[in-house]
Protein backbone atom coordinates (compact mmCIF):
# COMPACT_ATOMS: atom_id res chain seq x y z
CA UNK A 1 99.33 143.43 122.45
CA UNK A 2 96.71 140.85 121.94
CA UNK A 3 93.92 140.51 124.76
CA UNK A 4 95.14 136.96 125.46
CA UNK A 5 97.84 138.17 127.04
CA UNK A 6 97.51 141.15 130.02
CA UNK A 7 100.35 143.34 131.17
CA UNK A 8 100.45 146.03 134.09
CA UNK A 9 103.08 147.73 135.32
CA UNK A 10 103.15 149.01 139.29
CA UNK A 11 105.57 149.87 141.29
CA UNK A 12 108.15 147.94 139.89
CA UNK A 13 106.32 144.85 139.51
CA UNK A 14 105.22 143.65 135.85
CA UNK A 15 102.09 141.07 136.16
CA UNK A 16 101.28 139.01 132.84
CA UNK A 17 98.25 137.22 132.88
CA UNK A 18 97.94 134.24 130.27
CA UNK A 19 94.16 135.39 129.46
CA UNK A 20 92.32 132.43 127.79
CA UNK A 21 90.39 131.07 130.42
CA UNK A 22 87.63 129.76 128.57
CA UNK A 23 90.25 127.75 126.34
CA UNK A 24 92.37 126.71 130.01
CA UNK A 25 94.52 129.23 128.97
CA UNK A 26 95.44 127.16 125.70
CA UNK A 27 98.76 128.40 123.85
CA UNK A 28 97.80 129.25 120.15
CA UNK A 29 99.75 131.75 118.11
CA UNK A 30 98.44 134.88 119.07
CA UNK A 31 98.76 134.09 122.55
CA UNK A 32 102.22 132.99 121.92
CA UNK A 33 103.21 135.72 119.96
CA UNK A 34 101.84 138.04 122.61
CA UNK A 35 103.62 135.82 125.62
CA UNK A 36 107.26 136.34 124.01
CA UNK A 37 106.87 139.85 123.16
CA UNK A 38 105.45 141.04 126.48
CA UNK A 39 108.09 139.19 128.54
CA UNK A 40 110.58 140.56 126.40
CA UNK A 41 109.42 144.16 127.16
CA UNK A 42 109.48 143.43 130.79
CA UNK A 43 112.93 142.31 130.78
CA UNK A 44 114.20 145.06 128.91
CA UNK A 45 112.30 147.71 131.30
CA UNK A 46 114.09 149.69 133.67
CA UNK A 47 111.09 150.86 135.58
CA UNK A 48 110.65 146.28 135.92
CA UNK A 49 112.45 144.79 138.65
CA UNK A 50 110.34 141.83 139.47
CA UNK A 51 107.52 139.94 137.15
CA UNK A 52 104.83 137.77 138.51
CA UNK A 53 103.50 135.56 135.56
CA UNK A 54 100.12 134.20 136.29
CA UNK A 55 96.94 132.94 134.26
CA UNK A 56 93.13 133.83 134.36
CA UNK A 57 90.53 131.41 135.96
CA UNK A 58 91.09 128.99 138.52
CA UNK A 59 90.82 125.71 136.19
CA UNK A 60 94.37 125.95 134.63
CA UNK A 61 97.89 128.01 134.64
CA UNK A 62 98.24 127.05 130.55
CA UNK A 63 97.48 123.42 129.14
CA UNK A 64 100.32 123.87 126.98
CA UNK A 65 99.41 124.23 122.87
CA UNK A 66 96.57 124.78 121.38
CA UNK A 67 95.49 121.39 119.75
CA UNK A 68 92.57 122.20 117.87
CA UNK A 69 94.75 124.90 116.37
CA UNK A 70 97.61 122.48 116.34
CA UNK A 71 95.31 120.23 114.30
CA UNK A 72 94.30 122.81 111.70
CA UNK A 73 97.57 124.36 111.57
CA UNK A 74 98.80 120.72 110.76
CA UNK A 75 96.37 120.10 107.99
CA UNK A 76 97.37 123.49 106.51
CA UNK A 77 101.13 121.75 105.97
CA UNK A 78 100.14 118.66 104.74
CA UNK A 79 98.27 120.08 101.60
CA UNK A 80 101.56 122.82 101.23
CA UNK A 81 103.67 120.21 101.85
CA UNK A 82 105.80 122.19 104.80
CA UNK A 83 106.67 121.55 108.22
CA UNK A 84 105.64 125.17 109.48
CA UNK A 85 103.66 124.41 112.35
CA UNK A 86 106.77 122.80 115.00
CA UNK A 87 108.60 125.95 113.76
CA UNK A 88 106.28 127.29 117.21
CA UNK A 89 109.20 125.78 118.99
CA UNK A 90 112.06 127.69 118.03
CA UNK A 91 109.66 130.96 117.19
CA UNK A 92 107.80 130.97 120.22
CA UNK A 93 108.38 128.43 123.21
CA UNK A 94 112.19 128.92 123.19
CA UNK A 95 112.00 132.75 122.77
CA UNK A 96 109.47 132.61 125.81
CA UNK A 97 111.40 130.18 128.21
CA UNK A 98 114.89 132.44 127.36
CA UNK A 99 113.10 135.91 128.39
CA UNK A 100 111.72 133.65 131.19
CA UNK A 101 115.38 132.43 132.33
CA UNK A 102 117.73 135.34 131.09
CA UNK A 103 115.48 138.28 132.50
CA UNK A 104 118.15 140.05 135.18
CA UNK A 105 115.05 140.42 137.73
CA UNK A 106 113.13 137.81 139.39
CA UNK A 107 110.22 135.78 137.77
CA UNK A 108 107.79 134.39 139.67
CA UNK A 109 104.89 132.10 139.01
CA UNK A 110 101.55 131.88 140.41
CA UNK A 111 100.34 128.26 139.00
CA UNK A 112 96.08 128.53 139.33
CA UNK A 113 95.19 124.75 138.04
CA UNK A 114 96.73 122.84 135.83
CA UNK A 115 100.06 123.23 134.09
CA UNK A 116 100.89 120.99 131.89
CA UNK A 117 103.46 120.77 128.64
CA UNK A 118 104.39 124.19 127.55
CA UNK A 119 102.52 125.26 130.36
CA UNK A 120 104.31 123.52 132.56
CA UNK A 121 107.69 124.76 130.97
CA UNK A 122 106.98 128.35 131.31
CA UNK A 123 106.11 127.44 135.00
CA UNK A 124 109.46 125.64 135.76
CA UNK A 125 111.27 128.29 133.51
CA UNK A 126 110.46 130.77 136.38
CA UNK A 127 112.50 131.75 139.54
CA UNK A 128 109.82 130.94 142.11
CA UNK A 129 106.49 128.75 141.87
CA UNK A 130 103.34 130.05 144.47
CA UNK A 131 100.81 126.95 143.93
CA UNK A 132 97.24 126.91 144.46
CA UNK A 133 96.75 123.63 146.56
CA UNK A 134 94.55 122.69 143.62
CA UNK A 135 97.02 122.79 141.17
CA UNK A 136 98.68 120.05 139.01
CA UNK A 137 101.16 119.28 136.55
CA UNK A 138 102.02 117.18 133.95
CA UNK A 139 104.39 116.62 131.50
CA UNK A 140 102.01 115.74 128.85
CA UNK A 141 104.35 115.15 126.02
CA UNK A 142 104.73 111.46 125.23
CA UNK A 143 100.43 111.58 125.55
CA UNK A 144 100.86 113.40 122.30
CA UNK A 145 103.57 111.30 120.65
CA UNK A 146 105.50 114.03 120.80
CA UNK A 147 109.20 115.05 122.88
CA UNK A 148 109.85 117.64 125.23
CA UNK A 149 110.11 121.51 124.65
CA UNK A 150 109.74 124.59 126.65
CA UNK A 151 112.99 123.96 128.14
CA UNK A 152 111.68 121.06 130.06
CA UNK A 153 114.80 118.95 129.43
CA UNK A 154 116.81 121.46 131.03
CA UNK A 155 114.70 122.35 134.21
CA UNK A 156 113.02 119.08 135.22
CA UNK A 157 115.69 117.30 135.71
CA UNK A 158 117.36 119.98 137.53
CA UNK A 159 114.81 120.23 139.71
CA UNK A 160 113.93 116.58 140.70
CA UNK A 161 116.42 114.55 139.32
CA UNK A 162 117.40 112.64 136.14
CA UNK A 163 115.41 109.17 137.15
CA UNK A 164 112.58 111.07 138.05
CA UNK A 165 112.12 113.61 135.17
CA UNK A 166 112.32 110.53 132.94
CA UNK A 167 109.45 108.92 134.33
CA UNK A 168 107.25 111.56 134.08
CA UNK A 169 108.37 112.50 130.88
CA UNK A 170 107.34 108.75 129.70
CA UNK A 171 104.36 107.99 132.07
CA UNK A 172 102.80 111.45 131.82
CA UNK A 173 100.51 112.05 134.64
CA UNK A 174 99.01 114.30 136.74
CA UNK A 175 101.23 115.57 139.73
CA UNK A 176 99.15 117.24 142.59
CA UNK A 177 100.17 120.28 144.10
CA UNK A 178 101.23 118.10 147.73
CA UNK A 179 103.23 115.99 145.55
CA UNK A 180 104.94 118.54 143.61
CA UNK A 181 106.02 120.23 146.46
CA UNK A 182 107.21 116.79 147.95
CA UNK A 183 109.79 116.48 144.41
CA UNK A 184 110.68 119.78 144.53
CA UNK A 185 108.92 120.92 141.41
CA UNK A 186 107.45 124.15 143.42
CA UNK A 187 108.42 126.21 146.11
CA UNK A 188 105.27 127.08 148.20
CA UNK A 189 101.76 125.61 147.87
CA UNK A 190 98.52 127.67 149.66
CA UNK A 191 94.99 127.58 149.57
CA UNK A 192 93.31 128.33 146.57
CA UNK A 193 91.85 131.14 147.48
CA UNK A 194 95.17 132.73 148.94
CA UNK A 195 97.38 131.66 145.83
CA UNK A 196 96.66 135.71 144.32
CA UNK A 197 97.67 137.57 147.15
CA UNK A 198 100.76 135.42 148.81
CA UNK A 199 101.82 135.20 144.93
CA UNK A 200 101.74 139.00 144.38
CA UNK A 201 103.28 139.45 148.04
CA UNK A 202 105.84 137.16 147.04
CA UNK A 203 106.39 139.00 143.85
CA UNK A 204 106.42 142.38 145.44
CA UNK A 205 108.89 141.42 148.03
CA UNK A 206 111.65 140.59 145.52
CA UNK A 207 110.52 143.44 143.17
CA UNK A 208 111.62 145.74 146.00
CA UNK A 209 114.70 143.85 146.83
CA UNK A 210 118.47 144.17 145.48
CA UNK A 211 117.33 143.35 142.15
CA UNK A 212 121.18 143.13 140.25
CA UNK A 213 122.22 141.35 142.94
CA UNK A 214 118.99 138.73 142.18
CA UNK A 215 120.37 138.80 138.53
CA UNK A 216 123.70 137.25 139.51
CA UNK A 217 122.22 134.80 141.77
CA UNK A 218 119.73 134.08 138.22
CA UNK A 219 123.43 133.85 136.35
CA UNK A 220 125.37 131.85 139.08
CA UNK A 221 123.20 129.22 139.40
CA UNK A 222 122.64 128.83 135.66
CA UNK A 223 126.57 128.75 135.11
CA UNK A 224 126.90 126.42 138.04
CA UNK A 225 124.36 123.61 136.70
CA UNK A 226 127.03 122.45 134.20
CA UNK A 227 130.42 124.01 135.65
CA UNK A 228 133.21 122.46 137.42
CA UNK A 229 133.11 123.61 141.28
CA UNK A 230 136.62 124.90 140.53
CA UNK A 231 134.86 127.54 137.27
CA UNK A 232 131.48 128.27 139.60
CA UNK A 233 133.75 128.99 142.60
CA UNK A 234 135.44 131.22 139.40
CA UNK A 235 132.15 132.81 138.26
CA UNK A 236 131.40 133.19 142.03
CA UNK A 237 133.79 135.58 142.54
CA UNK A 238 133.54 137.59 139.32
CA UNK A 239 129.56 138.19 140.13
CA UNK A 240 130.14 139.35 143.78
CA UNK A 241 133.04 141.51 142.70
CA UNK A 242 130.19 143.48 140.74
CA UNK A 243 127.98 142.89 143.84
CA UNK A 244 130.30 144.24 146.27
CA UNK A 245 130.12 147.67 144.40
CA UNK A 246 126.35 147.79 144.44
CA UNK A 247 124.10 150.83 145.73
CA UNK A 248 122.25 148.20 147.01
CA UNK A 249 125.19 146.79 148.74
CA UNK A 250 126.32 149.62 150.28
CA UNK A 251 122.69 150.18 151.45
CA UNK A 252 121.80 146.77 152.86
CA UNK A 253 125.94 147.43 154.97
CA UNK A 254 124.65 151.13 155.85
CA UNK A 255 121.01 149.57 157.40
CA UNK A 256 122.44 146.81 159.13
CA UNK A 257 124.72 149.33 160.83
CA UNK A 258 122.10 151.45 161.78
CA UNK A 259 119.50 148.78 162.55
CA UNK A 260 116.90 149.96 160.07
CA UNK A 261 114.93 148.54 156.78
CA UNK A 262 117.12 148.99 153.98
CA UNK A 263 115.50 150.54 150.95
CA UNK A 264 116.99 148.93 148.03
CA UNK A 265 117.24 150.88 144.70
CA UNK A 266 117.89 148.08 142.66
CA UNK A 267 121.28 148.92 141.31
């Protein structure tokens, strides 16, 4: 794996660290490259049942791609005459946002600074956003002349509304942490200098919970966002049929009968 992306492993949890700080944790190729392919291992990891993504340095969570790369990359294609350099899209950012979204254990993201375009996509792509109170986003697209990737269609306006995902997608500009949390964009904003450790407790929590049972919840609400009520209430039932014959099901009925913790095994 490339240095520009970290990955440990313990007890249960997987943390990847986007590792540019210097760059604001730019996306260029290698680090894109690395991204995919290390999210991809977590997801297909047994010993994984939770991932906390998170970035190095406390000026940004990812500013999205790499322009002066982006720049040479683009100068490269104009003397071949190609198009090679938006093939990141479909190479990279939708690999990464799918691992993100189809991973059956719990993603969560601990946003340092600012997130913004593919940044901000890998962000939203998650299951659960821990914010520094310093943190901001933006869509940054249109500032760019260019359209929205990283899944960004898909989540934004899931998460805050039609109207509202189309203004900032046209009038990109910086949305504090307060605000964010205000739209809905996050889930839980905390001082800066608290965002590792509530992020990593948040993380471990659901690492150690009923982690097939957090996959069908990851699968329901997917399903639902463009179901009928009558095919969710369908898929609904199909998913807690598998539930309902859990270990972790049977655990979580055997603890609350005895009044004790239950210690879910994640199957």
């Amino acid at each position: 794996m490339a240095d520009t992306v970290l990955y440990e492993v313990s007890d249960g949890l997987a943390t990847i660290t986007i590792n540019r700080p210097e760059a604001m944790n730019a996306l260029d190729v290698a680090t894109k490259s690395a991204l995919r392919d290390t999210l991809e291992a977590a997801g297909a990891d047994p010993a994984v049942r939770g991932v906390l993504l998170t970035a190095a340095g406390d000026r940004a969570f990812s500013v999205g791609q790499d322009l002066k790369e982006h720049v040479a990359l683009r100068a490269a294609d104009r003397e071949r005459g190609s198009d090679d350099t938006m093939r990141t899209v479909r190479e990279h950012y939708n690999p990464i946002v799918l691992a993100i979204t189809s991973m059956r254990k719990p993603v969560v993201a601990a946003v340092n600074g600012v997130a913004a375009g593919a940044g901000l996509g890998f962000a939203l792509a998650a299951d659960y956003r821990v914010v520094s109170d310093t943190a901001s986003f933006t869509t940054a697209f249109a500032g760019v002349a260019l359209t929205a990737d990283s899944g960004v269609s898909w989540t934004l306006p899931r998460l805050i509304g039609a109207g509202r995902a189309a203004d900032l997608l046209m009038f990109p500009r910086s949305v504090r942490a307060d605000e964010a949390l205000a739209l809905g964009l996050v889930n839980r904003v905390v001082p800066a200098g608290s965002l590792a450790a509530e992020a990593l407790s948040v993380a471990r929590t659901l690492a150690s919970g009923p982690t097939a049972a957090y996959a069908s919840l990851k699968e329901s609400l997917a399903y639902g966002a463009g179901r009928t009520l009558e095919e969710a209430l369908s898929k609904e039932a199909e998913l807690q049929s598998v539930a309902g014959s859990s270990d972790d099901h049977g655990i979580a009925v055997e603890a609350f009968l005895s009044k004790t913790p239950a210690r879910f095994v994640g199957r």
